[in-house]
N, C-alpha and C. Protein backbone atom coordinates (compact mmCIF):
# COMPACT_ATOMS: atom_id res chain seq x y z
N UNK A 1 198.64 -54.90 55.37
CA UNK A 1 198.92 -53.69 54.61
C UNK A 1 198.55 -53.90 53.16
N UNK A 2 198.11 -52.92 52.53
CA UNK A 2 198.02 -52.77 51.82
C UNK A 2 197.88 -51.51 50.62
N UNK A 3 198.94 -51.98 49.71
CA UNK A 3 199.52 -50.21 48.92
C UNK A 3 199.19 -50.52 46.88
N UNK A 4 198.54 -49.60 46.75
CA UNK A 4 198.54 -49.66 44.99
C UNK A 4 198.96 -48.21 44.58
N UNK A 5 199.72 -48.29 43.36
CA UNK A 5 199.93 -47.29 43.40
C UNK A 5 199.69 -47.22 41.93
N UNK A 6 198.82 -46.98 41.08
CA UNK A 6 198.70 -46.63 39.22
C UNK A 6 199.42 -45.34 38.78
N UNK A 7 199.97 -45.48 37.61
CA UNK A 7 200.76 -44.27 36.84
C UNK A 7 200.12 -44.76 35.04
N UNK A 8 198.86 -43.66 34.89
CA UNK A 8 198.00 -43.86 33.59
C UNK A 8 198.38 -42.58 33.03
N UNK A 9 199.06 -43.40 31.38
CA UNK A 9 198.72 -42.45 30.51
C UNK A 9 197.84 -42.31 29.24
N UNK A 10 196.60 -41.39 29.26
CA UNK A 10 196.16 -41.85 28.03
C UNK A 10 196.22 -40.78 26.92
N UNK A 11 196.37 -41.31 25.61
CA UNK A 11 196.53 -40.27 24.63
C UNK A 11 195.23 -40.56 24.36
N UNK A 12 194.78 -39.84 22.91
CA UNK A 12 193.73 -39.59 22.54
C UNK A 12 194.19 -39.55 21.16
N UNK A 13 193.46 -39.96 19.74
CA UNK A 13 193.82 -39.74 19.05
C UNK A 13 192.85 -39.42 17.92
N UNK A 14 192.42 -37.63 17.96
CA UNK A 14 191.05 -37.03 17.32
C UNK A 14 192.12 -35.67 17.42
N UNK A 15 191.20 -34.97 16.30
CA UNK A 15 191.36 -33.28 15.89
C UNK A 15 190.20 -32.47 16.90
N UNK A 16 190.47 -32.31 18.00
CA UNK A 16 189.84 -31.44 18.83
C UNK A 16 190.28 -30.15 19.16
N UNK A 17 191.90 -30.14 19.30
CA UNK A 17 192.34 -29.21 19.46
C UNK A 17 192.65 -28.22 18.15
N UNK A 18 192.64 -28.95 16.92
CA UNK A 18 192.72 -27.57 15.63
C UNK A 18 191.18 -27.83 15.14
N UNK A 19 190.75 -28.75 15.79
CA UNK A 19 188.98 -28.28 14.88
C UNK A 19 187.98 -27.47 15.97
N UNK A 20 188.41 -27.57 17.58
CA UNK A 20 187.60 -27.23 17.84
C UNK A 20 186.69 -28.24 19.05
N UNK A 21 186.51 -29.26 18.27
CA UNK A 21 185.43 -30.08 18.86
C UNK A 21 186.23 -30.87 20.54
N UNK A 22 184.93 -31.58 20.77
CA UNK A 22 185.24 -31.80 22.07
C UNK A 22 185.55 -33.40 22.41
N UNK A 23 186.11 -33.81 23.26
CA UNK A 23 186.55 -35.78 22.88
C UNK A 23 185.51 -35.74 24.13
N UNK A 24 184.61 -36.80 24.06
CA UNK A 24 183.41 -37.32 24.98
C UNK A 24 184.03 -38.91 25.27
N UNK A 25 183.11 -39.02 26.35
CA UNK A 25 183.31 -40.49 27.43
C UNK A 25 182.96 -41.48 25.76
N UNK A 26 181.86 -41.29 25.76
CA UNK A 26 180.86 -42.17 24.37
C UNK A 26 181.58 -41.43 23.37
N UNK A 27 182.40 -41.94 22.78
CA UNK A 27 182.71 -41.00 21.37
C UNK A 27 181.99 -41.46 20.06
N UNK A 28 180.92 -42.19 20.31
CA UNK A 28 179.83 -41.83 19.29
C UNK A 28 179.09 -40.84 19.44
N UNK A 29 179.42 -39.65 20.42
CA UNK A 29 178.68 -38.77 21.00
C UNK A 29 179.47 -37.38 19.98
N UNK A 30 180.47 -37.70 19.46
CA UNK A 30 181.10 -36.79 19.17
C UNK A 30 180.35 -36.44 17.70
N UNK A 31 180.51 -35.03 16.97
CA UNK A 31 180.19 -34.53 15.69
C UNK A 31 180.73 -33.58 15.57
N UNK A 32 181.69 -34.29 14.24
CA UNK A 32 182.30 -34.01 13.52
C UNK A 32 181.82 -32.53 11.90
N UNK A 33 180.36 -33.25 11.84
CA UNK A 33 179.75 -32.41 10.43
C UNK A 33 180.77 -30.55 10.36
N UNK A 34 180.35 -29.94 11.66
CA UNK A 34 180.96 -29.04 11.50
C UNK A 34 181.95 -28.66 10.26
N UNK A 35 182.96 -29.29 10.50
CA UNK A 35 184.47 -29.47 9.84
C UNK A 35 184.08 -29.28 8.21
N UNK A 36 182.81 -29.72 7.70
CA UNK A 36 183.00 -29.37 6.38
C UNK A 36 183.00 -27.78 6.15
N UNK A 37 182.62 -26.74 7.05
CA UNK A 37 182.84 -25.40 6.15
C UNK A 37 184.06 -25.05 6.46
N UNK A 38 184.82 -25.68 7.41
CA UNK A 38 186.24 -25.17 7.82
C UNK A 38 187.21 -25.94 7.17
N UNK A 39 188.34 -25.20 7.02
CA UNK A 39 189.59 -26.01 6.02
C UNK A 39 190.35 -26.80 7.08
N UNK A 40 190.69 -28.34 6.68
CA UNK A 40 191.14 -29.20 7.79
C UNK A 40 192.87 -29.99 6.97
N UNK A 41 193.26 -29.28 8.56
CA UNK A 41 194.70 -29.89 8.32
C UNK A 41 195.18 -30.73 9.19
N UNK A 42 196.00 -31.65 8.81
CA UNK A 42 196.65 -32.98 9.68
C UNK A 42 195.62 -33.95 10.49
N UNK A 43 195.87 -33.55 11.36
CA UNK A 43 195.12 -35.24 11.68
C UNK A 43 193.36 -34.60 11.47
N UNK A 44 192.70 -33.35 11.54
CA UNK A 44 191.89 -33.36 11.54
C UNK A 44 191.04 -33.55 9.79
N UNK A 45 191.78 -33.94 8.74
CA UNK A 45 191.47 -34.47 7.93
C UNK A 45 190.40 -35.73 8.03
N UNK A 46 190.95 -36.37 8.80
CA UNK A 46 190.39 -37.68 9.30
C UNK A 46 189.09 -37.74 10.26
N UNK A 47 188.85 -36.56 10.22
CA UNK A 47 187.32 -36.07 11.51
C UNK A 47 185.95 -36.13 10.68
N UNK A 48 186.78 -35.50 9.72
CA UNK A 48 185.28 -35.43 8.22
C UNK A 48 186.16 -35.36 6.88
N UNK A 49 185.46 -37.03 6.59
CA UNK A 49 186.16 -37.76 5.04
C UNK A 49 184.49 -37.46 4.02
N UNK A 50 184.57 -35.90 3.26
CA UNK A 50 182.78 -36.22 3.05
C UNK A 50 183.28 -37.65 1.77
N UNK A 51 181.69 -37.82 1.73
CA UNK A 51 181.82 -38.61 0.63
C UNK A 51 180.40 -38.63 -0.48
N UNK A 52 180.11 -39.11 -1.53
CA UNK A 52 179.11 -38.91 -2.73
C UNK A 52 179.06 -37.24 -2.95
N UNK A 53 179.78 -36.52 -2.64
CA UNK A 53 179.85 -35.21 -3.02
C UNK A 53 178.45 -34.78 -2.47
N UNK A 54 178.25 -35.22 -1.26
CA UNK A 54 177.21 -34.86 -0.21
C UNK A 54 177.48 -34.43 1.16
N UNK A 55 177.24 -33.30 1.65
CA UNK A 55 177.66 -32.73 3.10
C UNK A 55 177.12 -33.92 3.84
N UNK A 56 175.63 -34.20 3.93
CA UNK A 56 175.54 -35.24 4.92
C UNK A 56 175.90 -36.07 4.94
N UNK A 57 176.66 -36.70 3.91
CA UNK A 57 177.27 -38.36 3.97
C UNK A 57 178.39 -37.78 4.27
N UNK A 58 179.11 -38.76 5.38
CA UNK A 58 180.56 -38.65 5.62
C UNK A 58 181.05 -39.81 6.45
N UNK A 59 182.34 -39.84 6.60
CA UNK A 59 182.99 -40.59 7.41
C UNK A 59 183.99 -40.03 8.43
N UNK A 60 183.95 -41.04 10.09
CA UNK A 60 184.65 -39.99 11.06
C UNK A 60 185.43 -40.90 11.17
N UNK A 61 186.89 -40.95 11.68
CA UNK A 61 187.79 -42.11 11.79
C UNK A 61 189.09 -41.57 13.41
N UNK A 62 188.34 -42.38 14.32
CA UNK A 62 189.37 -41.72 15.30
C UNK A 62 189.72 -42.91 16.13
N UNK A 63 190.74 -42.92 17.35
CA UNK A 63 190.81 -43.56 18.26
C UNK A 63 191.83 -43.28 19.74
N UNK A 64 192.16 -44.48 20.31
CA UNK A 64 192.71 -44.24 21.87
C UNK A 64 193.69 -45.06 22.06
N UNK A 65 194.38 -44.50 22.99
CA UNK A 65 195.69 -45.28 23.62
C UNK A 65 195.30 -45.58 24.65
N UNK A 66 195.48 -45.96 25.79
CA UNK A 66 195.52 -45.97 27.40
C UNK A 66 196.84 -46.73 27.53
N UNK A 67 197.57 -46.71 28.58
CA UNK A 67 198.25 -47.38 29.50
C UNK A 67 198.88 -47.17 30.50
N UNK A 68 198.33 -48.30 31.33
CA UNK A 68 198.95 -47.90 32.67
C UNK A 68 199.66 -49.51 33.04
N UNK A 69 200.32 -48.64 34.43
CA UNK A 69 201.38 -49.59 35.35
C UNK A 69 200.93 -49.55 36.37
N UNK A 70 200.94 -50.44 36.58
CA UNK A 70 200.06 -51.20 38.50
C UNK A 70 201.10 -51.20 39.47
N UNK A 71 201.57 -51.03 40.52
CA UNK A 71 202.29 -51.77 41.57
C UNK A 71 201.30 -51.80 42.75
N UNK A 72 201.07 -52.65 43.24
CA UNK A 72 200.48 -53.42 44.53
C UNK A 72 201.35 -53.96 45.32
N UNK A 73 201.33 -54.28 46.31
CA UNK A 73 201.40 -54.59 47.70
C UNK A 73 200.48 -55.47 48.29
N UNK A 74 200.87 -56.39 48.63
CA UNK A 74 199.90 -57.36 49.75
C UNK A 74 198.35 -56.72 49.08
N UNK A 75 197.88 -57.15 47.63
CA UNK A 75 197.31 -56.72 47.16
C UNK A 75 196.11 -57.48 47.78
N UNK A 76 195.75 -58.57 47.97
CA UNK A 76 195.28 -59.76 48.56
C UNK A 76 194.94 -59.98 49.91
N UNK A 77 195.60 -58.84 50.15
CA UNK A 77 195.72 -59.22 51.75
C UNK A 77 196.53 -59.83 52.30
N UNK A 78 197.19 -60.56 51.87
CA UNK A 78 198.39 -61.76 52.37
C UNK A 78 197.63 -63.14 51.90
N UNK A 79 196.73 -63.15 51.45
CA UNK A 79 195.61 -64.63 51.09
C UNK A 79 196.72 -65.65 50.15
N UNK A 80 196.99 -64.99 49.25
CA UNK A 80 198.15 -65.96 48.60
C UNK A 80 199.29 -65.97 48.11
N UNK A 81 199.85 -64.94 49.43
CA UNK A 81 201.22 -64.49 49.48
C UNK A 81 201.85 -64.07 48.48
N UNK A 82 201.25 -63.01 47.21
CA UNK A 82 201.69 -62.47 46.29
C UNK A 82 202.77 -61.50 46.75
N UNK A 83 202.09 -60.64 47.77
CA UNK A 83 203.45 -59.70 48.16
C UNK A 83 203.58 -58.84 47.35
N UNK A 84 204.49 -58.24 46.56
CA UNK A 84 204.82 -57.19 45.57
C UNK A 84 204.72 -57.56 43.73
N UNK A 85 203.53 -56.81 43.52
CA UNK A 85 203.21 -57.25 41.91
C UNK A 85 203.46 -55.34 41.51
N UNK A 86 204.17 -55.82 40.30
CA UNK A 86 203.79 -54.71 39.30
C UNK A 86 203.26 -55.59 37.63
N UNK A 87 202.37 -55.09 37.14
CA UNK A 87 201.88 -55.18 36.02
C UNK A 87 201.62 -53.94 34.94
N UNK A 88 201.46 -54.32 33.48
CA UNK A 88 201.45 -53.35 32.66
C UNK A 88 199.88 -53.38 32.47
N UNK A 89 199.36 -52.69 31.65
CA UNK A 89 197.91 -52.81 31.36
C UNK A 89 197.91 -51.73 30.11
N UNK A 90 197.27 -51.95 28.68
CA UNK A 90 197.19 -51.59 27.65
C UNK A 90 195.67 -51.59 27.20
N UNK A 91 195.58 -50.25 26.77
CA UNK A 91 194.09 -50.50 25.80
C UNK A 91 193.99 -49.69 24.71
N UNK A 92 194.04 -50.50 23.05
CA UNK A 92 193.71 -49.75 22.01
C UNK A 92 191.96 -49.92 21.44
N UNK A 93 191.85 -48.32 21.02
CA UNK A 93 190.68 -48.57 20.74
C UNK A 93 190.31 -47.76 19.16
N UNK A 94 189.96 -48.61 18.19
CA UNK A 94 189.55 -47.44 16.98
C UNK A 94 188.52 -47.85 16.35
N UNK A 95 187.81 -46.47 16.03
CA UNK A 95 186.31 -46.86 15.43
C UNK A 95 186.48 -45.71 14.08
N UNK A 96 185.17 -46.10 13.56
CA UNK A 96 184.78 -45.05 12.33
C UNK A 96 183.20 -45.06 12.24
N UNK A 97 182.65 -43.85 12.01
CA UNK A 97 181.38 -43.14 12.41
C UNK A 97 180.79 -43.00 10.70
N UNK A 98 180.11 -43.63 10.48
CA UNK A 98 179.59 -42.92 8.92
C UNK A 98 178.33 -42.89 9.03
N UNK A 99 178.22 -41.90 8.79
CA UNK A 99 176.55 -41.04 8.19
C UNK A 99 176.51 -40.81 6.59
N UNK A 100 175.03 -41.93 6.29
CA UNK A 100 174.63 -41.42 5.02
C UNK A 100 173.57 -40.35 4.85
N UNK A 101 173.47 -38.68 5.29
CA UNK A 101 172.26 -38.27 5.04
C UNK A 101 172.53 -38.16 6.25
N UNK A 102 171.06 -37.57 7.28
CA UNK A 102 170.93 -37.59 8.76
C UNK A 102 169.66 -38.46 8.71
N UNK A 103 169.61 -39.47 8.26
CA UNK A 103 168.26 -40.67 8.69
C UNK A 103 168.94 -41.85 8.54
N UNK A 104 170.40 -42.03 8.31
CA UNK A 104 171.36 -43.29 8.59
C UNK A 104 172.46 -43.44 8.98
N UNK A 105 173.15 -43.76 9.99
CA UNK A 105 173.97 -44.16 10.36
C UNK A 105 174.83 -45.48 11.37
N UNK A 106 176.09 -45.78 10.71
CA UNK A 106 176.45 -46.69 11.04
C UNK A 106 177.92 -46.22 11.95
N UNK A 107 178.14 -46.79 13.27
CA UNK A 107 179.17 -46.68 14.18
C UNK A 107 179.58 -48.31 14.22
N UNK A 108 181.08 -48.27 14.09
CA UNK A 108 181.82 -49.07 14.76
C UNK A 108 182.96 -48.94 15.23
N UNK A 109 183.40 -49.85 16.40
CA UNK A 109 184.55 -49.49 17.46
C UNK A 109 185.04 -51.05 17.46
N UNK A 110 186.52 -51.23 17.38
CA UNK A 110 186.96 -52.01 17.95
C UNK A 110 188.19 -52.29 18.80
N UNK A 111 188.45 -53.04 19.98
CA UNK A 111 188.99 -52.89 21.42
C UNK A 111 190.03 -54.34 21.03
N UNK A 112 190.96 -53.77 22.10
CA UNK A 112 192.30 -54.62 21.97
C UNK A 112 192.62 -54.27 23.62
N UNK A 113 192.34 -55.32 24.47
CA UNK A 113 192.50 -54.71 25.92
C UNK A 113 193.80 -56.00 26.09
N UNK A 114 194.52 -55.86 26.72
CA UNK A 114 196.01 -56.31 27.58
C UNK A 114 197.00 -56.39 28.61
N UNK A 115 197.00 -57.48 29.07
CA UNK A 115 197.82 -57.42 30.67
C UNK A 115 199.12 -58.30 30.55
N UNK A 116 200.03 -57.71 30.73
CA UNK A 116 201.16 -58.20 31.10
C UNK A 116 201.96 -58.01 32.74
N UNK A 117 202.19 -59.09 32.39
CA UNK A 117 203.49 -58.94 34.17
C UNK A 117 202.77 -60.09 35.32
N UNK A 118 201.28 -59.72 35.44
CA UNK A 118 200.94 -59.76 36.58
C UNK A 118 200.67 -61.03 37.05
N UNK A 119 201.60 -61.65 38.20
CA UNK A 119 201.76 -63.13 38.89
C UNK A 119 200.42 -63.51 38.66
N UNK A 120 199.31 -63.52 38.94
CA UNK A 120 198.28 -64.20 39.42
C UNK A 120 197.12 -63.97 37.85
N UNK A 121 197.97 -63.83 37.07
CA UNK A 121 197.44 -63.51 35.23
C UNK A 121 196.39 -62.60 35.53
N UNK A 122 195.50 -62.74 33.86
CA UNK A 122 194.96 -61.31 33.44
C UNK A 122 193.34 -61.39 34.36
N UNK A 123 192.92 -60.49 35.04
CA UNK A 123 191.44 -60.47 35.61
C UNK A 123 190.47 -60.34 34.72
N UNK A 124 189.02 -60.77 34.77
CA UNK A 124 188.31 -60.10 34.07
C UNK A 124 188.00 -58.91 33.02
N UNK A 125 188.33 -58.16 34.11
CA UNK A 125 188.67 -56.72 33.35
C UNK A 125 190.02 -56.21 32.86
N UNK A 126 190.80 -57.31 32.96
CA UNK A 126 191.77 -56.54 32.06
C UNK A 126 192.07 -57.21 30.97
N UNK A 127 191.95 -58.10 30.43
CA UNK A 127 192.45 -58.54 29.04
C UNK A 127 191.28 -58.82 28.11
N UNK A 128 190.95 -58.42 26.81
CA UNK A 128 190.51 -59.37 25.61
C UNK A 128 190.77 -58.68 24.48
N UNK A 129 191.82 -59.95 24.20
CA UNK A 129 192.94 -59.52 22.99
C UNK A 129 192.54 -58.56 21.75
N UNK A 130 191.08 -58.92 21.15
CA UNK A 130 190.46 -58.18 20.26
C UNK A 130 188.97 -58.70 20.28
N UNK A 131 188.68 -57.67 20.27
CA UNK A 131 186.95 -57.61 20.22
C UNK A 131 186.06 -56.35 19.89
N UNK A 132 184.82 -56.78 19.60
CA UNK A 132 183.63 -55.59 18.98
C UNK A 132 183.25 -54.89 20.00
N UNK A 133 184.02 -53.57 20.28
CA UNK A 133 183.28 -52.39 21.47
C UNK A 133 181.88 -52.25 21.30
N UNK A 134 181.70 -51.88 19.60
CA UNK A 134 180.60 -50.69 19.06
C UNK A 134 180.05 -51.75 18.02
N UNK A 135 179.55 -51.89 17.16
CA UNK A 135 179.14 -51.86 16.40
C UNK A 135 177.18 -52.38 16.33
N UNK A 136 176.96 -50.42 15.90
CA UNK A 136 175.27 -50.37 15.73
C UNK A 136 174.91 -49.53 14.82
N UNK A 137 173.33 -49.67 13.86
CA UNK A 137 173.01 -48.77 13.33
C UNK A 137 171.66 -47.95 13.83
N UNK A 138 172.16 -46.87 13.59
CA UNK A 138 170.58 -45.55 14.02
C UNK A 138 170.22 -45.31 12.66
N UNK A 139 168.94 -45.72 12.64
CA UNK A 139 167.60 -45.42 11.95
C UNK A 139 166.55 -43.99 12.92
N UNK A 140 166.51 -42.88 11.90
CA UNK A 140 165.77 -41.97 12.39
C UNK A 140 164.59 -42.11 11.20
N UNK A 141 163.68 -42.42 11.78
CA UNK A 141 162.37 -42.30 11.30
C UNK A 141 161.49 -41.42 10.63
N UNK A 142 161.55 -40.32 12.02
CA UNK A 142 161.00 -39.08 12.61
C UNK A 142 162.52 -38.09 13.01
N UNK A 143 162.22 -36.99 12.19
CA UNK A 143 163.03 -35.89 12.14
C UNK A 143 162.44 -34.94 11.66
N UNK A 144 162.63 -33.29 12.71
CA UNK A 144 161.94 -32.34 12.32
C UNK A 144 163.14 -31.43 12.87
N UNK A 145 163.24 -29.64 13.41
CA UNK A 145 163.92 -29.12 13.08
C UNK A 145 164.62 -28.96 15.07
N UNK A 146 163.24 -29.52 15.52
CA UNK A 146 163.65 -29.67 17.46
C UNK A 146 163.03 -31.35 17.87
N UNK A 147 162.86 -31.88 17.30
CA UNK A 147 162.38 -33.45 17.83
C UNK A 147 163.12 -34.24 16.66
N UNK A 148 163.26 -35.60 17.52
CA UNK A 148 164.02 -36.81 16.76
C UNK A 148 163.18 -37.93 17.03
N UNK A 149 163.55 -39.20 16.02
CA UNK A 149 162.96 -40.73 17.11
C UNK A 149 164.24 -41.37 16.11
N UNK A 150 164.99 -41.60 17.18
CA UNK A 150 166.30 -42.53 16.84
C UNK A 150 165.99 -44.34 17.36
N UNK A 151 166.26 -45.35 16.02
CA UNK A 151 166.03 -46.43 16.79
C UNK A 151 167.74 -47.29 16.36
N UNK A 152 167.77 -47.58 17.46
CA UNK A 152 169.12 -47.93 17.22
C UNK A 152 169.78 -49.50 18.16
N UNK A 153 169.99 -50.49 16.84
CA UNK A 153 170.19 -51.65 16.83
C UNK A 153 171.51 -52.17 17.23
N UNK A 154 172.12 -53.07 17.86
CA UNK A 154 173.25 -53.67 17.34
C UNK A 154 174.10 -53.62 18.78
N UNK A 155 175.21 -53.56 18.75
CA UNK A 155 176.04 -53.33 20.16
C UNK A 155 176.39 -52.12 20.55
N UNK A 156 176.13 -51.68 21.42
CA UNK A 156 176.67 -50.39 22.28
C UNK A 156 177.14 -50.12 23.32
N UNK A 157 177.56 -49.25 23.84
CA UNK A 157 178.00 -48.87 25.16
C UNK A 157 176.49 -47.99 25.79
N UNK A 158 176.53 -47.88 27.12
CA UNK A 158 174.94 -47.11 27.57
C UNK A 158 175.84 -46.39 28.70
N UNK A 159 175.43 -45.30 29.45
CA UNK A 159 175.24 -44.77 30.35
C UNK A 159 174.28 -43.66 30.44
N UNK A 160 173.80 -43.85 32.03
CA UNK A 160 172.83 -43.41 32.40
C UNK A 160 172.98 -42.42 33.95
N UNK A 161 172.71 -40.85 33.80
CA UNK A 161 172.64 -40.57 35.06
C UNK A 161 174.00 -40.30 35.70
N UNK A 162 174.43 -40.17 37.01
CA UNK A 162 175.55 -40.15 37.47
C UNK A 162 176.57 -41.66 37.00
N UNK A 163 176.40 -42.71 36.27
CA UNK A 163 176.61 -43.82 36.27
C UNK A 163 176.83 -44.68 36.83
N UNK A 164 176.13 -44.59 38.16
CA UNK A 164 176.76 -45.95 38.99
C UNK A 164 176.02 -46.99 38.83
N UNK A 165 174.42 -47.04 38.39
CA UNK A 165 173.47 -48.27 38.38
C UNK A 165 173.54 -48.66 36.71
N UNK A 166 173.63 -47.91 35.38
CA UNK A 166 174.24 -48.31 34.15
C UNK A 166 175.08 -47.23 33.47
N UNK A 167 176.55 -47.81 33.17
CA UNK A 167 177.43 -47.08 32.71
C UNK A 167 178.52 -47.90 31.55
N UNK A 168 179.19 -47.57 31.54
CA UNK A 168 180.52 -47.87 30.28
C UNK A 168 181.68 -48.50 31.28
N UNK A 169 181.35 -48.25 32.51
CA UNK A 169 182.69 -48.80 33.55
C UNK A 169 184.41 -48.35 32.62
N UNK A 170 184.48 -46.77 33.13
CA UNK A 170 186.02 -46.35 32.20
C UNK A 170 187.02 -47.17 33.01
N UNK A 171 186.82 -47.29 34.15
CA UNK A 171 187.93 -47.46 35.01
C UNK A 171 188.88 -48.51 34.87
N UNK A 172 188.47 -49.77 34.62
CA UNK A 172 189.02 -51.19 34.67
C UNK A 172 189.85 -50.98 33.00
N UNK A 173 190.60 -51.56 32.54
CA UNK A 173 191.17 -51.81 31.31
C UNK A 173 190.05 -52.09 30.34
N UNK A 174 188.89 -52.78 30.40
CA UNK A 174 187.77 -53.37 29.29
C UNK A 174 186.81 -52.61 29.97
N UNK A 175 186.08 -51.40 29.26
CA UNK A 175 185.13 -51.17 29.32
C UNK A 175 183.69 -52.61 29.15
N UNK A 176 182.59 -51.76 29.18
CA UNK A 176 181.85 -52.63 29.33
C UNK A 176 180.47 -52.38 28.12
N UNK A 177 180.10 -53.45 27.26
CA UNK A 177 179.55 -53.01 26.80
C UNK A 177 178.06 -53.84 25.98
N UNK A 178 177.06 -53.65 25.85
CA UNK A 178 175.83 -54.75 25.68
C UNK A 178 175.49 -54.68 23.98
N UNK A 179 174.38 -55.63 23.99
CA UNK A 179 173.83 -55.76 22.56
C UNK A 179 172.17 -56.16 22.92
N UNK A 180 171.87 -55.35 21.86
CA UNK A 180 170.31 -55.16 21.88
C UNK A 180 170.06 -54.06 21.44
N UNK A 181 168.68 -53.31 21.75
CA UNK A 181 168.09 -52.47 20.60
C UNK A 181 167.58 -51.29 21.67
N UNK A 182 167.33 -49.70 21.24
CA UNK A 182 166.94 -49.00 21.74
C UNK A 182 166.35 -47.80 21.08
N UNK A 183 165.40 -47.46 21.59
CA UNK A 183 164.58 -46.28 21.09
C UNK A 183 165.05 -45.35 21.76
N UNK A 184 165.05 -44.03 21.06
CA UNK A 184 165.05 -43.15 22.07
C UNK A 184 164.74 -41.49 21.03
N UNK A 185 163.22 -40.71 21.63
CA UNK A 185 162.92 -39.70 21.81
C UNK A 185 163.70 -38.37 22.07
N UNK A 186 163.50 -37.37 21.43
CA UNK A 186 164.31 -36.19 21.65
C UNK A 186 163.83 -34.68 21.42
N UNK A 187 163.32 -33.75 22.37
CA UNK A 187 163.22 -32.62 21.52
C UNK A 187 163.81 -31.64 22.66
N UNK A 188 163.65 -30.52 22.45
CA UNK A 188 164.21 -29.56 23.28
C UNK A 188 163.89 -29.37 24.75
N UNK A 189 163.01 -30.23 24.98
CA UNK A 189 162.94 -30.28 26.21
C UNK A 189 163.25 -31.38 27.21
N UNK A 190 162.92 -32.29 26.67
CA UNK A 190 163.65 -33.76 27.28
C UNK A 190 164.01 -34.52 26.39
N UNK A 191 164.06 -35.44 26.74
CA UNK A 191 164.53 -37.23 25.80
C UNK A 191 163.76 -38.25 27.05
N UNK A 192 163.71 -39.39 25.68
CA UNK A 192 163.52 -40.39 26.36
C UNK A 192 163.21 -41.73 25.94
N UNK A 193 164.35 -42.34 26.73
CA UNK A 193 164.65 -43.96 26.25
C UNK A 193 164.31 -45.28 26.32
N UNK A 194 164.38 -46.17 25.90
CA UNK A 194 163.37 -47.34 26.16
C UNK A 194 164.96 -48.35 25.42
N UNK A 195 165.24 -49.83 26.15
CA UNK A 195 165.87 -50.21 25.64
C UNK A 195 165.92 -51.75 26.04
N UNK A 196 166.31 -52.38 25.47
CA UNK A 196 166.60 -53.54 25.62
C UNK A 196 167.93 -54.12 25.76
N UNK A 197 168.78 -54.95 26.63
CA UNK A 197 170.29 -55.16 26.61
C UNK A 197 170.48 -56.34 27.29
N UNK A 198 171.63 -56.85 26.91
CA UNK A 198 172.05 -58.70 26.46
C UNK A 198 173.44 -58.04 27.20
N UNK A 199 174.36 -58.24 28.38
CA UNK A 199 175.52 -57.99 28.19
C UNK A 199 176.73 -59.10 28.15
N UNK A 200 177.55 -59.40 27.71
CA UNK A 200 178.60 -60.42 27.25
C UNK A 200 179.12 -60.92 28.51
N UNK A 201 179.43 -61.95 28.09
CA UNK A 201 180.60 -62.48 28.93
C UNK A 201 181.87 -62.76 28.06
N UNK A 202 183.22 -62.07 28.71
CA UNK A 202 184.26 -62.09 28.43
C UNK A 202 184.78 -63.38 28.36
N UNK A 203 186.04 -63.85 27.21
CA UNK A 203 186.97 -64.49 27.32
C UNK A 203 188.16 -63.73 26.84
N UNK A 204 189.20 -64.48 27.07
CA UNK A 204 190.39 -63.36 26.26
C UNK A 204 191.15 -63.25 25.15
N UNK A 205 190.41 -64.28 24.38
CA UNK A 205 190.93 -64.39 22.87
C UNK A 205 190.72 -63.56 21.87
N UNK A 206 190.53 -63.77 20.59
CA UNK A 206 190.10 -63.45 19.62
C UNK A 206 188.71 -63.32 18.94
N UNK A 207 187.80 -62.14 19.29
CA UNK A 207 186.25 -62.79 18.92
C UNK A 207 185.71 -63.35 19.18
N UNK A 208 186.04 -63.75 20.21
CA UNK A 208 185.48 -65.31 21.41
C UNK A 208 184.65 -64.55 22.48
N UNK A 209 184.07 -64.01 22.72
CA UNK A 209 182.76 -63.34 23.93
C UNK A 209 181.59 -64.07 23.14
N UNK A 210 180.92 -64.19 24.19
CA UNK A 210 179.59 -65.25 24.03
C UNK A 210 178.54 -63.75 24.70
């Protein structure tokens, strides 16, 4: 036999609901610019910080809660007679988005993933105490008023397609995420990407992924 039963709650912590905007899987996907002709109160202050007394320069500052509770059952199968586990599972996540202009920008995210309780300790995917989700910069080259050429360096998250062959993996406590460089094409009719990617191997310390 075998029984799991998860109880996830995740907050969210962005001005979507008084600005408007929408919270995405990739929340480097999100834009914020809007917000400067509209008057912003409480947390959506923090969506668009302009700055040099320039609409295009700004700063976005948001982040996430998750947590859930595990209970399993003969999770194992009976292999090493665990029997009845419950565990906690935690994930904080906060980044900040700044655009100087629309031909620079810099994203970074950083992750605090955590497991408690569970007999047989933390798996792969669930623990590393603190580490770099995000951090990359987009260089646009080429910009016109329906085409882009974004080249964009550094660490990211990717998904592609329905995501099952490359994705962000939401499911597990530690997303998943690579380093390397990518181009990518844009106009009103398609896109298209070209990329290169290195992906980590976890440990569960402090800044410690190789």
């Amino acid at each position: 036999m075998n029984l799991k039963i998860v109880l996830l709650l995740y907050m969210v912590f962005l001005a979507h609901v008084a600005s408007g905007q929408k919270f995405t899987l990739m929340r480097y996907d999100e834009v914020y610019k809007d917000l400067q002709d509209s008057p912003r109160t409480g947390v959506s202050k923090i969506k668009y910080i302009p700055l040099f007394q320039n609409p295009g320069a700004y700063v976005s500052l948001g982040g996430e809660v998750r947590v859930e509770l595990d209970y399993s059952l003969n999770e194992d199968w009976g292999s090493l007679d665990v029997g009845r586990d419950i565990f906690f599972l935690q994930r904080y996540h906060l980044h900040a988005d700044l655009h100087l202009g629309t031909r620079v920008r810099i994203f970074g995210q950083l992750r605090s993933g955590l497991e408690d309780g569970r007999k047989l300790g933390p798996r792969r995917i669930d623990e590393d105490q603190l580490n770099v989700q995000n951090l990359f910069v987009d260089i646009i080259p080429y910009l016109t008023h329906n085409e882009s050429l974004t080249v964009r360096l550094g660490r990211q998250e990717i998904r592609y397609g329905s995501g099952r062959l490359v994705d962000v993996r939401d499911g597990p406590n530690l997303r998943l995420y690579f380093d390397g460089a990518k181009i990518a094409f844009a106009n009103s009719k398609f896109r298209i990407d070209a990329f290169m990617m290195a992906d980590a191997i976890v440990h569960q310390g402090i800044f410690d992924n190789s």
